[in-house]
N, C-alpha and C. Protein backbone atom coordinates (compact mmCIF):
# COMPACT_ATOMS: atom_id res chain seq x y z
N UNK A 1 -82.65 41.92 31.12
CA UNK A 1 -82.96 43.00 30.20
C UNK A 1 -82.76 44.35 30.86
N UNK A 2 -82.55 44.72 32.69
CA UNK A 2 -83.08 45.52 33.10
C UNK A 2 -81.54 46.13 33.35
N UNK A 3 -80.51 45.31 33.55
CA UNK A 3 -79.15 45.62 33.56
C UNK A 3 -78.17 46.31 32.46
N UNK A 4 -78.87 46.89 31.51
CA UNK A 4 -78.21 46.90 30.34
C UNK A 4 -78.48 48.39 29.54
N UNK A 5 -77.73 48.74 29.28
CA UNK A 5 -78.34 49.99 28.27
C UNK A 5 -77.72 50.09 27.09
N UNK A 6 -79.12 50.14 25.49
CA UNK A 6 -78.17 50.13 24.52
C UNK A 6 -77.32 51.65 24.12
N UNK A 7 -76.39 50.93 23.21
CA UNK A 7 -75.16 52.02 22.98
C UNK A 7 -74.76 51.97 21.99
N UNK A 8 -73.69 53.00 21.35
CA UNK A 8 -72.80 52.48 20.55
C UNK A 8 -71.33 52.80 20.72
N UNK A 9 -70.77 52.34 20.06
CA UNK A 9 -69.30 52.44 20.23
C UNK A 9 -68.56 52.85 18.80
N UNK A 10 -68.22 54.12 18.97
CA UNK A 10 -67.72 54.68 17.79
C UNK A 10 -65.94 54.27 17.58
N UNK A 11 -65.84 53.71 16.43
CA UNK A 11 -64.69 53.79 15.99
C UNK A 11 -64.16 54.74 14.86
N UNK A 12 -63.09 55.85 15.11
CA UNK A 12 -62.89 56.86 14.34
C UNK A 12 -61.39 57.36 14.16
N UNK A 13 -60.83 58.07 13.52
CA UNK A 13 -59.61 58.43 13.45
C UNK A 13 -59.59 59.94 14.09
N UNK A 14 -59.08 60.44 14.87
CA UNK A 14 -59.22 61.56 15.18
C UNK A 14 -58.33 62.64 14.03
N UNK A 15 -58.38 62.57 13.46
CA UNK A 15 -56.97 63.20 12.46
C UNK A 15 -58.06 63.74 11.52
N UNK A 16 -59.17 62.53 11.66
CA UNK A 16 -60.64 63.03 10.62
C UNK A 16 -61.62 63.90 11.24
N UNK A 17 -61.73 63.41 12.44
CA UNK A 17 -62.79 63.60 13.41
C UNK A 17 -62.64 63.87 14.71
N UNK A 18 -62.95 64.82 15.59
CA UNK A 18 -62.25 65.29 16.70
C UNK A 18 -63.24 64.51 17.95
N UNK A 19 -62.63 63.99 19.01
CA UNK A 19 -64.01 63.40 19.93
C UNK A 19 -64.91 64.77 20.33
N UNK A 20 -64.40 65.79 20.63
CA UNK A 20 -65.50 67.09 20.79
C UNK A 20 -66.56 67.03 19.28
N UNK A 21 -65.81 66.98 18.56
CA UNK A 21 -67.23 66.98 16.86
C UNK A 21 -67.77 65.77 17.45
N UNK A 22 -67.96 64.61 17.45
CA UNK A 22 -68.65 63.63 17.79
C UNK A 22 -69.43 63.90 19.27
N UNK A 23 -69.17 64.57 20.48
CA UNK A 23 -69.86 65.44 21.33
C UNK A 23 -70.71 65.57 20.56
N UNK A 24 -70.34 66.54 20.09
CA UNK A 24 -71.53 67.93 19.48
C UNK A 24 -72.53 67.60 18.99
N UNK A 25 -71.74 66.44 18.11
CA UNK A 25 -73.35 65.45 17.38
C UNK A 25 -74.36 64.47 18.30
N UNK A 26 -73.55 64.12 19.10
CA UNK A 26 -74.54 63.77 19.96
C UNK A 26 -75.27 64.43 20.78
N UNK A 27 -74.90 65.65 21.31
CA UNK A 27 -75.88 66.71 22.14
C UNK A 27 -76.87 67.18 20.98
N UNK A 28 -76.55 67.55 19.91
CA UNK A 28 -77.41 68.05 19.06
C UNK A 28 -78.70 67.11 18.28
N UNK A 29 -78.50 65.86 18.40
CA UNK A 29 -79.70 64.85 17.86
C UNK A 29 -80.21 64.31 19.11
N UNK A 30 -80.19 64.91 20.22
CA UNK A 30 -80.97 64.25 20.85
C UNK A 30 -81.39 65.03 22.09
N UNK A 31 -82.97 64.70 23.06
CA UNK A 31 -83.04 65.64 23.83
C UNK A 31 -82.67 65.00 25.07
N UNK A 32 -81.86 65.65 25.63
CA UNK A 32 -80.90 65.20 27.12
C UNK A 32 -81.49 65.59 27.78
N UNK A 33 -83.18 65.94 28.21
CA UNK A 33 -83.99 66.46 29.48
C UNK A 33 -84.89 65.57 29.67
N UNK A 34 -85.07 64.35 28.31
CA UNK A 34 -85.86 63.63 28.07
C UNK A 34 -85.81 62.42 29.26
N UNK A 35 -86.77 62.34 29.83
CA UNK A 35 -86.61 61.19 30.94
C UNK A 35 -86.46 59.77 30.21
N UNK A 36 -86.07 58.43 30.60
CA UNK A 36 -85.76 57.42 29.84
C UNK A 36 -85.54 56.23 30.91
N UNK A 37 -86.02 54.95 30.32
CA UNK A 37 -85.32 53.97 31.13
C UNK A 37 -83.80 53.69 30.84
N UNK A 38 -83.67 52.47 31.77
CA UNK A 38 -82.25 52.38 31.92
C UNK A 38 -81.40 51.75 30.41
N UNK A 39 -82.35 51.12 30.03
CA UNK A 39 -82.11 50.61 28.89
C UNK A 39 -81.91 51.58 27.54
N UNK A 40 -82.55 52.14 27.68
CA UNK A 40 -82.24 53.69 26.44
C UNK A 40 -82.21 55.02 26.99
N UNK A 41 -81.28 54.75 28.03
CA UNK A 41 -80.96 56.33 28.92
C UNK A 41 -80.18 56.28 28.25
N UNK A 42 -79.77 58.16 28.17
CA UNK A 42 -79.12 58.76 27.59
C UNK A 42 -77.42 59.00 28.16
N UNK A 43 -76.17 59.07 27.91
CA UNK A 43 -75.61 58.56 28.02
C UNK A 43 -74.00 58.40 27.46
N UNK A 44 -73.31 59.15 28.39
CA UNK A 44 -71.47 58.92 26.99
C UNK A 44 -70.86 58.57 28.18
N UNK A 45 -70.18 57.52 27.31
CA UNK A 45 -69.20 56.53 28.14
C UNK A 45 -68.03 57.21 27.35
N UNK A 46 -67.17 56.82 28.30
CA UNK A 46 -65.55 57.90 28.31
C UNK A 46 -64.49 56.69 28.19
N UNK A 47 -63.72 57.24 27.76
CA UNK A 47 -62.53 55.78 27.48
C UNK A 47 -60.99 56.37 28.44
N UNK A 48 -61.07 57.51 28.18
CA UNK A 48 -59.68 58.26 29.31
C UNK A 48 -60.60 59.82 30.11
N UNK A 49 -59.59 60.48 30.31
CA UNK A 49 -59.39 61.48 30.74
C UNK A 49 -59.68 62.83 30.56
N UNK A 50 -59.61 62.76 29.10
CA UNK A 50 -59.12 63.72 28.07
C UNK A 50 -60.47 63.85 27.72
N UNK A 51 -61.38 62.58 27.31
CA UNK A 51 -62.72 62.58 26.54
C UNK A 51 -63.56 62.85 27.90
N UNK A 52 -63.18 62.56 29.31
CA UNK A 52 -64.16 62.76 30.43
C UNK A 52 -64.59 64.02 30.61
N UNK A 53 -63.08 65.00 30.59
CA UNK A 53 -63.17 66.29 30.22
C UNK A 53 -64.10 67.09 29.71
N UNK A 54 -64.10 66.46 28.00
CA UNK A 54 -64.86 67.13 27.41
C UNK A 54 -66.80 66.84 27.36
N UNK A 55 -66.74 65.55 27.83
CA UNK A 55 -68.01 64.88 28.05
C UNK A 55 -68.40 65.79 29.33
N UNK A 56 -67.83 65.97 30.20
CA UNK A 56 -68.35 67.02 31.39
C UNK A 56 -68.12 68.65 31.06
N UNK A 57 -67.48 69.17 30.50
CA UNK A 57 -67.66 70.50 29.92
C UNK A 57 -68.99 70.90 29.16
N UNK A 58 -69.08 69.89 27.95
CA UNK A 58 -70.21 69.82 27.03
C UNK A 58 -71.48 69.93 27.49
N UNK A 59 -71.48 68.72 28.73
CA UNK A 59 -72.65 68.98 29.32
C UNK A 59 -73.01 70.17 30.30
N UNK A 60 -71.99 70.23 30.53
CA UNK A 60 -72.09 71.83 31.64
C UNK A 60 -72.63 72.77 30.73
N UNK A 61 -72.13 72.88 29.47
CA UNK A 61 -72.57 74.06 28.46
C UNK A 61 -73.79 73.89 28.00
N UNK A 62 -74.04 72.49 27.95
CA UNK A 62 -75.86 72.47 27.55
C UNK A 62 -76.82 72.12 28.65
N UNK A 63 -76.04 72.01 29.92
CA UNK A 63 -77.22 72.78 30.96
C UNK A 63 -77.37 74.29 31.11
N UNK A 64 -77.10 74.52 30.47
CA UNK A 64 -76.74 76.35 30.49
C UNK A 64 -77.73 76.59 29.55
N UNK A 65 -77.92 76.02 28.51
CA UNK A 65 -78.69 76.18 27.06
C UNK A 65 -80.18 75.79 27.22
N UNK A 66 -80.16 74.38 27.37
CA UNK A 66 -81.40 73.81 27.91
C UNK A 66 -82.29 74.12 28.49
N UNK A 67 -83.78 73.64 28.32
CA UNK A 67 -84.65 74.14 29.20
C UNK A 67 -85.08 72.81 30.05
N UNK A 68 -85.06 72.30 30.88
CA UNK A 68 -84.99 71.16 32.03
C UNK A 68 -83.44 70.93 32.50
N UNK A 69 -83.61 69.74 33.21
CA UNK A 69 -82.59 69.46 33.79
C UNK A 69 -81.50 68.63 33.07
N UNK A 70 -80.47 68.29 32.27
CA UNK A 70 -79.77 67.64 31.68
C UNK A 70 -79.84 66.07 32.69
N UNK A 71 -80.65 64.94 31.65
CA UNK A 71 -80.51 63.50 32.39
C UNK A 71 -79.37 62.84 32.15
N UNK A 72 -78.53 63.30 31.05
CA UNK A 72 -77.42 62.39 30.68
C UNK A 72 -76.73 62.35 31.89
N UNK A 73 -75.96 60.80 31.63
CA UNK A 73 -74.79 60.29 32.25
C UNK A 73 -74.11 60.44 31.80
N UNK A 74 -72.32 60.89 32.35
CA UNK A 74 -71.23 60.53 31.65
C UNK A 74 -70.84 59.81 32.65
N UNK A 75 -70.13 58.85 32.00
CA UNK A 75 -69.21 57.16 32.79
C UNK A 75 -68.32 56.68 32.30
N UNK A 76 -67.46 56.05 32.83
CA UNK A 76 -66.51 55.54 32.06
C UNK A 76 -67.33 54.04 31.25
N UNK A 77 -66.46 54.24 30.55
CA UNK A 77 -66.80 52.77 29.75
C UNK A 77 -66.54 51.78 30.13
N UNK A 78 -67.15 50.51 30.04
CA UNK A 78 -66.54 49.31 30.72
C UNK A 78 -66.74 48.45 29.62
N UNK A 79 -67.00 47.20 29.64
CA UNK A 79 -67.23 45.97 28.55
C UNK A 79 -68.96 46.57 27.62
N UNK A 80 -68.13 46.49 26.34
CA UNK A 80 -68.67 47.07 25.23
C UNK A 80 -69.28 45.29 24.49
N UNK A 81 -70.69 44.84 24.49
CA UNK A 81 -71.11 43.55 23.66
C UNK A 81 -71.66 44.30 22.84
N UNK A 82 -71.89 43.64 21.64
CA UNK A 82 -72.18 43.79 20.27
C UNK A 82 -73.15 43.51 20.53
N UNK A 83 -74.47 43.79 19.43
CA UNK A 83 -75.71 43.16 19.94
C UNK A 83 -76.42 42.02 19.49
N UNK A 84 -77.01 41.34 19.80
CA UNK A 84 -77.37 39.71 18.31
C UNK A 84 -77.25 40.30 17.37
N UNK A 85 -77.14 39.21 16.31
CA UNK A 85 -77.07 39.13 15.06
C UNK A 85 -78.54 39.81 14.68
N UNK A 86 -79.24 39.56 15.06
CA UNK A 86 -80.52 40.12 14.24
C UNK A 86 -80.97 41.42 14.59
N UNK A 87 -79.86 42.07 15.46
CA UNK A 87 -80.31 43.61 15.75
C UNK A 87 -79.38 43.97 15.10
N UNK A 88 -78.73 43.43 14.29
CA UNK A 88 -77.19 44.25 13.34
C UNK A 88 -78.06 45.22 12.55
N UNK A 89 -77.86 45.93 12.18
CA UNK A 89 -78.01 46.61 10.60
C UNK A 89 -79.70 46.29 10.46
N UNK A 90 -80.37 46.70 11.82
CA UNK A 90 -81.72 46.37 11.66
C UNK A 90 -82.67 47.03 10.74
N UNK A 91 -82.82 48.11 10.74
CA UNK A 91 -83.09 48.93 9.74
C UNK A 91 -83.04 48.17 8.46
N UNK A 92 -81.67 48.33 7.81
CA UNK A 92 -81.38 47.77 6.80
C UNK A 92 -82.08 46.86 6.07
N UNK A 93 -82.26 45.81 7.31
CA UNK A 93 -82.87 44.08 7.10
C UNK A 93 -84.30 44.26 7.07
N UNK A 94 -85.11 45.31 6.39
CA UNK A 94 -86.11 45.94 6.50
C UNK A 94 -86.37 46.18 4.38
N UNK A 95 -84.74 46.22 3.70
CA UNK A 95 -84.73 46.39 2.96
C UNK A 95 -84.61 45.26 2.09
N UNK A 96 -84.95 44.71 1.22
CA UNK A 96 -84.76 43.15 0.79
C UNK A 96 -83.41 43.30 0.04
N UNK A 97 -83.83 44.16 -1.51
CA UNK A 97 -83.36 44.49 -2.35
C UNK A 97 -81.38 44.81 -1.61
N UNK A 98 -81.54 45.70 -0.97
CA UNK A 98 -80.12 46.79 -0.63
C UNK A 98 -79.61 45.31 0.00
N UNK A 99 -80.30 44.64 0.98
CA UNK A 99 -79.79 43.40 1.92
C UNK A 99 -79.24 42.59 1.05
N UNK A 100 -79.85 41.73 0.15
CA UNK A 100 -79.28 40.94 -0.79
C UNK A 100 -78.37 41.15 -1.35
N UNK A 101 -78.24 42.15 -1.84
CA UNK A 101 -76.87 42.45 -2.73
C UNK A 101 -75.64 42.72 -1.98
N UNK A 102 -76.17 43.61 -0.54
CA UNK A 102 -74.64 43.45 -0.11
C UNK A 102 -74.21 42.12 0.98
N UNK A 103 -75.20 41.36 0.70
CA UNK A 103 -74.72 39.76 1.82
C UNK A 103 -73.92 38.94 0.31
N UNK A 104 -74.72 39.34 -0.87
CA UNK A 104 -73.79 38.93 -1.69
C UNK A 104 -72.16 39.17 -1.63
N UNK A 105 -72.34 40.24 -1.37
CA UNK A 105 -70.70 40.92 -1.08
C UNK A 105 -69.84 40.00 -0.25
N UNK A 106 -70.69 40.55 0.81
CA UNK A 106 -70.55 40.37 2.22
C UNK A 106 -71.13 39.11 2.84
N UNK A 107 -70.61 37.64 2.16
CA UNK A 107 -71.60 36.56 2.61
C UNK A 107 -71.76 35.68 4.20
N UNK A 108 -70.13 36.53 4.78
CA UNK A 108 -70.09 36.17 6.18
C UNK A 108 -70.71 37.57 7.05
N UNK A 109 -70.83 36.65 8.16
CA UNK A 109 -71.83 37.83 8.83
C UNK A 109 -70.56 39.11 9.79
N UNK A 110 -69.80 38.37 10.25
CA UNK A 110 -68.11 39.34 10.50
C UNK A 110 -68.26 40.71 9.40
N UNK A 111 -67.85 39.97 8.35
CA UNK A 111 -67.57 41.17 7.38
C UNK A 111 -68.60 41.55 7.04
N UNK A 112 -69.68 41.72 6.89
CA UNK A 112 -70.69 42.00 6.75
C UNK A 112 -71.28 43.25 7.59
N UNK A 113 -71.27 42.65 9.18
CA UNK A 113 -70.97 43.89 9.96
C UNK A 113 -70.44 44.82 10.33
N UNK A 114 -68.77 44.39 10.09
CA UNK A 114 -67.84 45.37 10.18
C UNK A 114 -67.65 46.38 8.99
N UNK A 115 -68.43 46.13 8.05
CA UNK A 115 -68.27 46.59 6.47
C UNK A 115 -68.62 48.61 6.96
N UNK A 116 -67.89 49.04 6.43
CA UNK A 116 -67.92 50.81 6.16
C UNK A 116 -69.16 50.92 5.34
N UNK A 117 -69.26 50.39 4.47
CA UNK A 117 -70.74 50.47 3.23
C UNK A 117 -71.45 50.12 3.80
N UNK A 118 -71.76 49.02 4.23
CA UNK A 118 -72.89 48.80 4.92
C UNK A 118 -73.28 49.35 5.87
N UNK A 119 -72.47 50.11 6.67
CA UNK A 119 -73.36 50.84 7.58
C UNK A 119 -73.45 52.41 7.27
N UNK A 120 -72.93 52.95 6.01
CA UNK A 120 -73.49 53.80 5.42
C UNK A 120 -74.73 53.49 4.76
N UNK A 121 -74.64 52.51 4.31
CA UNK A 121 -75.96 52.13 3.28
C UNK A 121 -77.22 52.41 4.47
N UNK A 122 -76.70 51.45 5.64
CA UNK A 122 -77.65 51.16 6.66
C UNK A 122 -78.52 53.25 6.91
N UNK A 123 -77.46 53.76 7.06
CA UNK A 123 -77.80 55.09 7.66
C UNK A 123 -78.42 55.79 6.51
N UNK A 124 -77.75 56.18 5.09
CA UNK A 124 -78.80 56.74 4.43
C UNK A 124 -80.09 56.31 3.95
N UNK A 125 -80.38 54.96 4.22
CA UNK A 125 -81.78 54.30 3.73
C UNK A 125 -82.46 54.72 4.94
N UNK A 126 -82.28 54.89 6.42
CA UNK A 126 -83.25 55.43 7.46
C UNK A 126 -83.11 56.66 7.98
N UNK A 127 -81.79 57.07 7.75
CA UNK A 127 -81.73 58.29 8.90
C UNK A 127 -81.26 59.69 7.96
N UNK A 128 -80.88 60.81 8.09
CA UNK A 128 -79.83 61.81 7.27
C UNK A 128 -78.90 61.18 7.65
N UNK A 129 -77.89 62.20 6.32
CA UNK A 129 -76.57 61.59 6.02
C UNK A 129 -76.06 63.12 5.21
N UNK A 130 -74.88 62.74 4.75
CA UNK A 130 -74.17 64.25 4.00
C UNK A 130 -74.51 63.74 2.82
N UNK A 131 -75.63 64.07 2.02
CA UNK A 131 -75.67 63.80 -0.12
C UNK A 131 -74.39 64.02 -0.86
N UNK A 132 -73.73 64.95 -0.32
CA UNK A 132 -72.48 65.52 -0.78
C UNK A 132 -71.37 64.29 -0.75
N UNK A 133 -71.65 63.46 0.40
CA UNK A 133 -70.25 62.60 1.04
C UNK A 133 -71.10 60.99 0.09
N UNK A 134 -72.49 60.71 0.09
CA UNK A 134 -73.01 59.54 -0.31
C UNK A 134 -72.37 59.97 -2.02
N UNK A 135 -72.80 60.83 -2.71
CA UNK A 135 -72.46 61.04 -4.28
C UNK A 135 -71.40 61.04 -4.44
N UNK A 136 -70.02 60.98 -3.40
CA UNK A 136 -68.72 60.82 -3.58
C UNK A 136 -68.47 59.35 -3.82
N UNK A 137 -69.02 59.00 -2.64
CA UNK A 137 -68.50 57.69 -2.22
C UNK A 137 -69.18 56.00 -2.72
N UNK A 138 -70.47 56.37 -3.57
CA UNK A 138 -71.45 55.83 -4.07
C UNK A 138 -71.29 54.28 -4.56
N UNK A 139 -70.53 55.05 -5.18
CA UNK A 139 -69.58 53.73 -6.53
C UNK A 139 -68.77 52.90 -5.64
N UNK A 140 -68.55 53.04 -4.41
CA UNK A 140 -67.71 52.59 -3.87
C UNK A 140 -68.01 51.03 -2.70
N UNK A 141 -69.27 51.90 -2.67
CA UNK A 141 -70.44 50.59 -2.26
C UNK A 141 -70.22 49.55 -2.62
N UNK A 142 -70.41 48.89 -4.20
CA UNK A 142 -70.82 48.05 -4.52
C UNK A 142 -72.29 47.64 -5.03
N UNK A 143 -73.12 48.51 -4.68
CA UNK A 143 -74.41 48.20 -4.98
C UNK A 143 -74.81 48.57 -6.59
N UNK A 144 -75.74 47.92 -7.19
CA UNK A 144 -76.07 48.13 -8.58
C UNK A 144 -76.46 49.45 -8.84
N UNK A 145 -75.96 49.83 -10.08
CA UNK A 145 -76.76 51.24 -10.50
C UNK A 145 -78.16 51.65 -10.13
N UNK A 146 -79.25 50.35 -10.20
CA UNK A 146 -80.68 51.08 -10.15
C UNK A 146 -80.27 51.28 -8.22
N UNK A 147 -80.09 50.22 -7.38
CA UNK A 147 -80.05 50.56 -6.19
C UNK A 147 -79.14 51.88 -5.80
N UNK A 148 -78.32 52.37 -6.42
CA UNK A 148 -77.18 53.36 -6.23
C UNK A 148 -78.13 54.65 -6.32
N UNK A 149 -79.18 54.51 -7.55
CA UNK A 149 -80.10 55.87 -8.05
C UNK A 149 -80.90 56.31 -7.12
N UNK A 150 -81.66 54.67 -6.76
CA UNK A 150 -82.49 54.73 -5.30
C UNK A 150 -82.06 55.21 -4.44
N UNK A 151 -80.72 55.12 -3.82
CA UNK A 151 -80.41 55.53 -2.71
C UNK A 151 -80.02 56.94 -2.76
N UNK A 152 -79.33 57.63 -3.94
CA UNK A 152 -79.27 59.33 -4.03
C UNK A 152 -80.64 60.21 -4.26
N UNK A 153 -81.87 59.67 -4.15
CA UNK A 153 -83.15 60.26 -4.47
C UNK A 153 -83.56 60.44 -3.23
């Protein structure tokens, strides 16, 4: 347990999304002075050169900003595991109603996880999200009207 720290691993198009915007969001939701074990230390893993760059600039600029010492790591990335099945979409599996309907969808657990909806669904039922981008994209879900209402309220 002591070898390990959780993470995530963003998959994105840069054409949409720039790896500096995805920076930004991560310096900005979280406090990088915050002491932590190894297991939920704070933390950007780098895939080239280009992203090491900006992962060490960023942080240079928000030790400048900050009031303590910046704890983050930047590292390269190495072997990326998924996490059990029952830490998928944990949140989520919290929800009966939203869960059921999209395992209906989604009755293998592959697609299920890899699903775009579902891990929007997952994020606006616990965390913020853009209302603007959920009321676009709503219908697109799959989920029933009353759950669709629920989830824009």
């Amino acid at each position: 347990m002591g070898d390990h720290a959780e993470s995530l691993q963003i998959d994105y198009d840069p054409i949409v999304l720039s790896y500096e915007q995805i920076i930004d969001l991560f310096w900005r939701s979280h406090r990088a002075t915050r002491p932590r074990s190894r297991q939920y230390m704070s933390a950007i893993f780098y895939h080239n050169p280009k992203q090491e760059k900006i992962a060490k600039r960023t942080m240079a600029e928000q030790q400048s900003v900050q009031n303590g010492k910046i704890l983050t790591l930047v590292q390269p990335s190495e072997t990326f595991y998924l996490a059990e099945e029952y830490h998928q979409k944990h949140k989520l599996s919290w929800e009966k109603k939203y869960l059921a309907e999209l395992q209906a969808i989604y009755p293998n657990f592959k697609d299920f996880n890899n699903s775009t909806a579902v891990a929007r669904i997952n994020g606006f039922i616990h965390y913020s999200g853009d209302k603007t981008l959920l009321k676009r994209e709503i219908e697109q879900y799959g989920l029933s009207l009353a759950l669709q209402q629920k989830l824009l309220v």
